[in-house]
N, C-alpha and C. Protein backbone atom coordinates (compact mmCIF):
# COMPACT_ATOMS: atom_id res chain seq x y z
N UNK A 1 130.35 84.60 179.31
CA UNK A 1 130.63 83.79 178.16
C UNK A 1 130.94 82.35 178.60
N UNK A 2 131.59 82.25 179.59
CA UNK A 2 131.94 80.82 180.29
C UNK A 2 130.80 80.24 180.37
N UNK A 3 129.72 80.46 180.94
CA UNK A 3 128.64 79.94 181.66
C UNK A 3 128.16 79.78 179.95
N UNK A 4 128.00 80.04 178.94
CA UNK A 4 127.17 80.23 177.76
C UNK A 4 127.62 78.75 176.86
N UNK A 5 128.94 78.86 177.52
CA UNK A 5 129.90 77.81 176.50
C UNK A 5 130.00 76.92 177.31
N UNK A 6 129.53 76.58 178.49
CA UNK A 6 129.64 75.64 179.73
C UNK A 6 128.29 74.95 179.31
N UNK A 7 126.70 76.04 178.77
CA UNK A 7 125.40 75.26 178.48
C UNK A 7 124.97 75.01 177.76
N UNK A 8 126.41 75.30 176.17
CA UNK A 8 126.10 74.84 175.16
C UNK A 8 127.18 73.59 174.84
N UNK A 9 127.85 73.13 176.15
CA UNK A 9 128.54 72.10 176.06
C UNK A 9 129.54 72.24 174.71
N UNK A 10 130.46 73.78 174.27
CA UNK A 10 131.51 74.01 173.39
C UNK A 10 132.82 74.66 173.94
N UNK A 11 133.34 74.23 172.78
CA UNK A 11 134.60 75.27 173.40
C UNK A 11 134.70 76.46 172.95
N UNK A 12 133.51 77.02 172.05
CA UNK A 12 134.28 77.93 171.49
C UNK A 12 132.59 78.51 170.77
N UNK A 13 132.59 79.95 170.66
CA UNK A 13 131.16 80.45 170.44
C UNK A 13 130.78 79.81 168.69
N UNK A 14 129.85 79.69 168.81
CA UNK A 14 129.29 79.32 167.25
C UNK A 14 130.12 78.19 166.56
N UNK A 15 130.36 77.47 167.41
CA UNK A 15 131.16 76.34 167.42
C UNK A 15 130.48 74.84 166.28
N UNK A 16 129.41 75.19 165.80
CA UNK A 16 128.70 74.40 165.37
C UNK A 16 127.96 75.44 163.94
N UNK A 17 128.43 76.36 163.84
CA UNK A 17 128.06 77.79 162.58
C UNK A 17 129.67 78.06 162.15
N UNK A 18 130.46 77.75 161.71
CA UNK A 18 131.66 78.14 161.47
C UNK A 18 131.69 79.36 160.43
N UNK A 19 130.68 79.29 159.89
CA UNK A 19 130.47 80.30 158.39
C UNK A 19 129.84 81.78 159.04
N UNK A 20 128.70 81.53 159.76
CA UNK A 20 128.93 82.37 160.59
C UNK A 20 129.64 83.06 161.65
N UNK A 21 130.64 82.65 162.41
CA UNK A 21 131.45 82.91 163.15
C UNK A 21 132.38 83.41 162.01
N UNK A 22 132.85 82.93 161.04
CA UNK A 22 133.82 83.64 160.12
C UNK A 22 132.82 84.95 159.25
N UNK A 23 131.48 85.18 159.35
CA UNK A 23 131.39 86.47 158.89
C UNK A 23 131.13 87.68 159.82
N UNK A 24 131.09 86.93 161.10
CA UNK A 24 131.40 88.41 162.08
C UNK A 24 132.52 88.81 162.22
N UNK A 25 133.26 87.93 162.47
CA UNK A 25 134.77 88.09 162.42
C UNK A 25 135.42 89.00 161.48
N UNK A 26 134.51 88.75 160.08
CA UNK A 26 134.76 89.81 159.35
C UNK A 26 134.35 91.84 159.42
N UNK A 27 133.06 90.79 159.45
CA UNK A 27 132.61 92.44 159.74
C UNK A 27 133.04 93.04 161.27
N UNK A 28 133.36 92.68 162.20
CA UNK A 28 133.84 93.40 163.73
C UNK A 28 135.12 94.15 162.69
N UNK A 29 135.93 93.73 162.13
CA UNK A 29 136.98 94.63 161.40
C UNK A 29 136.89 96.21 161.01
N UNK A 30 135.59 95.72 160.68
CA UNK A 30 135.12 96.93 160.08
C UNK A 30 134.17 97.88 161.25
N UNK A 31 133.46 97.10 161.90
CA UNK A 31 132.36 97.69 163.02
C UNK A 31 133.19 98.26 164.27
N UNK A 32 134.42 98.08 164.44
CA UNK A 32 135.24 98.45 165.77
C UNK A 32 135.32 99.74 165.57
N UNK A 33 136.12 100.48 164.28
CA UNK A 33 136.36 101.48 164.05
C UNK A 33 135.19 102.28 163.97
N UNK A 34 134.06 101.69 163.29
CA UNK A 34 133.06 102.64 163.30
C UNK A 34 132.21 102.63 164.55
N UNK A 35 132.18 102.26 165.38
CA UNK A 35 131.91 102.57 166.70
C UNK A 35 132.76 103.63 167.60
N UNK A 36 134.10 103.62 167.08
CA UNK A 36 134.61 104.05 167.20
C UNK A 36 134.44 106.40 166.76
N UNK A 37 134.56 105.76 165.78
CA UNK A 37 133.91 107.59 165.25
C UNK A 37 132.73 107.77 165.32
N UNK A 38 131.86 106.70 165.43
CA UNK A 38 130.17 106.95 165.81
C UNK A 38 130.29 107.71 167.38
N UNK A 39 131.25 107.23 168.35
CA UNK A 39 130.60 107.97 169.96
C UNK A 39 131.81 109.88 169.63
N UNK A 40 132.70 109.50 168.59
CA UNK A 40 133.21 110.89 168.79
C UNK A 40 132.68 111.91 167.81
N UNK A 41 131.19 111.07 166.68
CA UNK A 41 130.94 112.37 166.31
C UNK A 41 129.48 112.83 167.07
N UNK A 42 129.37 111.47 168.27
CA UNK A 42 127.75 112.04 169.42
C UNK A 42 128.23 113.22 169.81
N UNK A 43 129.63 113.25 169.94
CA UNK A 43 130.45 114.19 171.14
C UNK A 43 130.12 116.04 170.51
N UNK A 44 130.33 115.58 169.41
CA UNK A 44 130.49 116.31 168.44
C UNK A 44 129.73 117.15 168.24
N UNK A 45 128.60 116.19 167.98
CA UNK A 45 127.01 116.60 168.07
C UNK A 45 126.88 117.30 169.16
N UNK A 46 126.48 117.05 170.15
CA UNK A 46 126.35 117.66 171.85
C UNK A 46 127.01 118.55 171.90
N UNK A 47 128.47 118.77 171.30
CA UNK A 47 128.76 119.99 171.71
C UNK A 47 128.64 121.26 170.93
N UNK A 48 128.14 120.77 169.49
CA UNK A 48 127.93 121.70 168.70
C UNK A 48 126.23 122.19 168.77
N UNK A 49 125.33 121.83 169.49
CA UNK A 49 123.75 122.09 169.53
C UNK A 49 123.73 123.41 169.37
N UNK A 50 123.06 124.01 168.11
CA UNK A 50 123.16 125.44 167.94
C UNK A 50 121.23 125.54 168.08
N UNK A 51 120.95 126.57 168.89
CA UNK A 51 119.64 126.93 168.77
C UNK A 51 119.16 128.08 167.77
N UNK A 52 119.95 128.16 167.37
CA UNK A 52 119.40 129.74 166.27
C UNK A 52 119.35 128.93 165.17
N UNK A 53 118.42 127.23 164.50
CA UNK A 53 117.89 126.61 163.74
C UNK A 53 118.89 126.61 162.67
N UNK A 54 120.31 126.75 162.78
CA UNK A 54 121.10 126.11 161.97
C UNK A 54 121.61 125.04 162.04
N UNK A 55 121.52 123.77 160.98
CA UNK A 55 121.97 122.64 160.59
C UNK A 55 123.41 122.58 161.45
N UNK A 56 123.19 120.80 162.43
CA UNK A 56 124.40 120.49 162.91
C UNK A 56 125.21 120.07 162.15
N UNK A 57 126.69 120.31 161.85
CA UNK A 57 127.07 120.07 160.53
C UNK A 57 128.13 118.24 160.98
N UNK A 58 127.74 117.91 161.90
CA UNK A 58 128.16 116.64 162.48
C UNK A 58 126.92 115.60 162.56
N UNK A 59 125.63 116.04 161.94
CA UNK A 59 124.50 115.37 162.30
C UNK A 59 124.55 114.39 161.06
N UNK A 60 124.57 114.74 159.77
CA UNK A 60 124.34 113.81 158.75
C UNK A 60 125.64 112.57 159.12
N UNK A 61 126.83 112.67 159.10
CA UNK A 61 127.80 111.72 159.50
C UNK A 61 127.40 111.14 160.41
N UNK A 62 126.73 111.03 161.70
CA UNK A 62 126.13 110.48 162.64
C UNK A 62 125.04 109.40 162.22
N UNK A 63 124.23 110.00 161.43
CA UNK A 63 123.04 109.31 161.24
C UNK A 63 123.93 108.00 160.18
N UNK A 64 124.83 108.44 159.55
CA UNK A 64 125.87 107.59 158.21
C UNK A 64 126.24 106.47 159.20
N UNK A 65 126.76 106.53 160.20
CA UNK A 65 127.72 105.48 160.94
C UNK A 65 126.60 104.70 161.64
N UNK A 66 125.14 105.55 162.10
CA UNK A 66 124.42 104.77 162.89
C UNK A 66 123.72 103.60 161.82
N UNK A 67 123.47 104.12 160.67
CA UNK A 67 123.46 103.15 158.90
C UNK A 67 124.05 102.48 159.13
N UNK A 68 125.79 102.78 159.23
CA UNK A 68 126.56 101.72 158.64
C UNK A 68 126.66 100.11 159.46
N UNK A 69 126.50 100.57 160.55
CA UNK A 69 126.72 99.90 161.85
C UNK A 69 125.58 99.43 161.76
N UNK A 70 124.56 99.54 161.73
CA UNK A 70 123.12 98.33 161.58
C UNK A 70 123.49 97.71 160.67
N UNK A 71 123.33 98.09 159.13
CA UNK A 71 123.99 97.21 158.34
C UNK A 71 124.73 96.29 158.36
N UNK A 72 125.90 96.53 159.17
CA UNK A 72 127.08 95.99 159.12
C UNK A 72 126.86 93.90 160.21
N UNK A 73 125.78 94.79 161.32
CA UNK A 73 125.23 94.07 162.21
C UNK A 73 124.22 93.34 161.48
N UNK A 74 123.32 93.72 160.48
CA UNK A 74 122.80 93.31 159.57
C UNK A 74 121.27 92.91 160.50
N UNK A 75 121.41 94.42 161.10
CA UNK A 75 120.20 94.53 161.72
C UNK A 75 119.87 95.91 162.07
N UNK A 76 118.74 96.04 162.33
CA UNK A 76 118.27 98.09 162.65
C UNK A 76 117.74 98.03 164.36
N UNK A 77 117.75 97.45 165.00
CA UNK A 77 117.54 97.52 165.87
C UNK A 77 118.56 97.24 167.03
């Protein structure tokens, strides 16, 4: 980050976008936590892999947070 803010000659990231810097700021509020229950319901997932073709019942919530979290990023990739 030093070196980034050293070659964009700022002190401070998005230093010149203030509106943007104030809407990540917002959304990380929200994106921390859900990163947060996104890796403990992978866990979830993995440990529940049933092969006798019954529905993981941790899979739809997974796919919800991996939604929310693009969204939120306000991107899918």
């Amino acid at each position: 980050m030093e070196w980034v803010l050293d070659i964009t000659e700022t002190e401070r990231l998005l230093a010149d976008n203030p509106e943007l810097a104030t809407s990540l700021q917002h959304r990380n509020t929200y994106l921390g936590p859900l990163n947060y229950i996104q890796a403990r319901l992978l866990k979830m997932v993995r440990e529940e892999q049933a092969d006798d073709g019954i529905e993981n019942p941790w899979r739809k919530p997974l796919l919800r947070t991996i939604n929310a979290i693009a969204a939120g990023m306000r991107n899918t990739g």
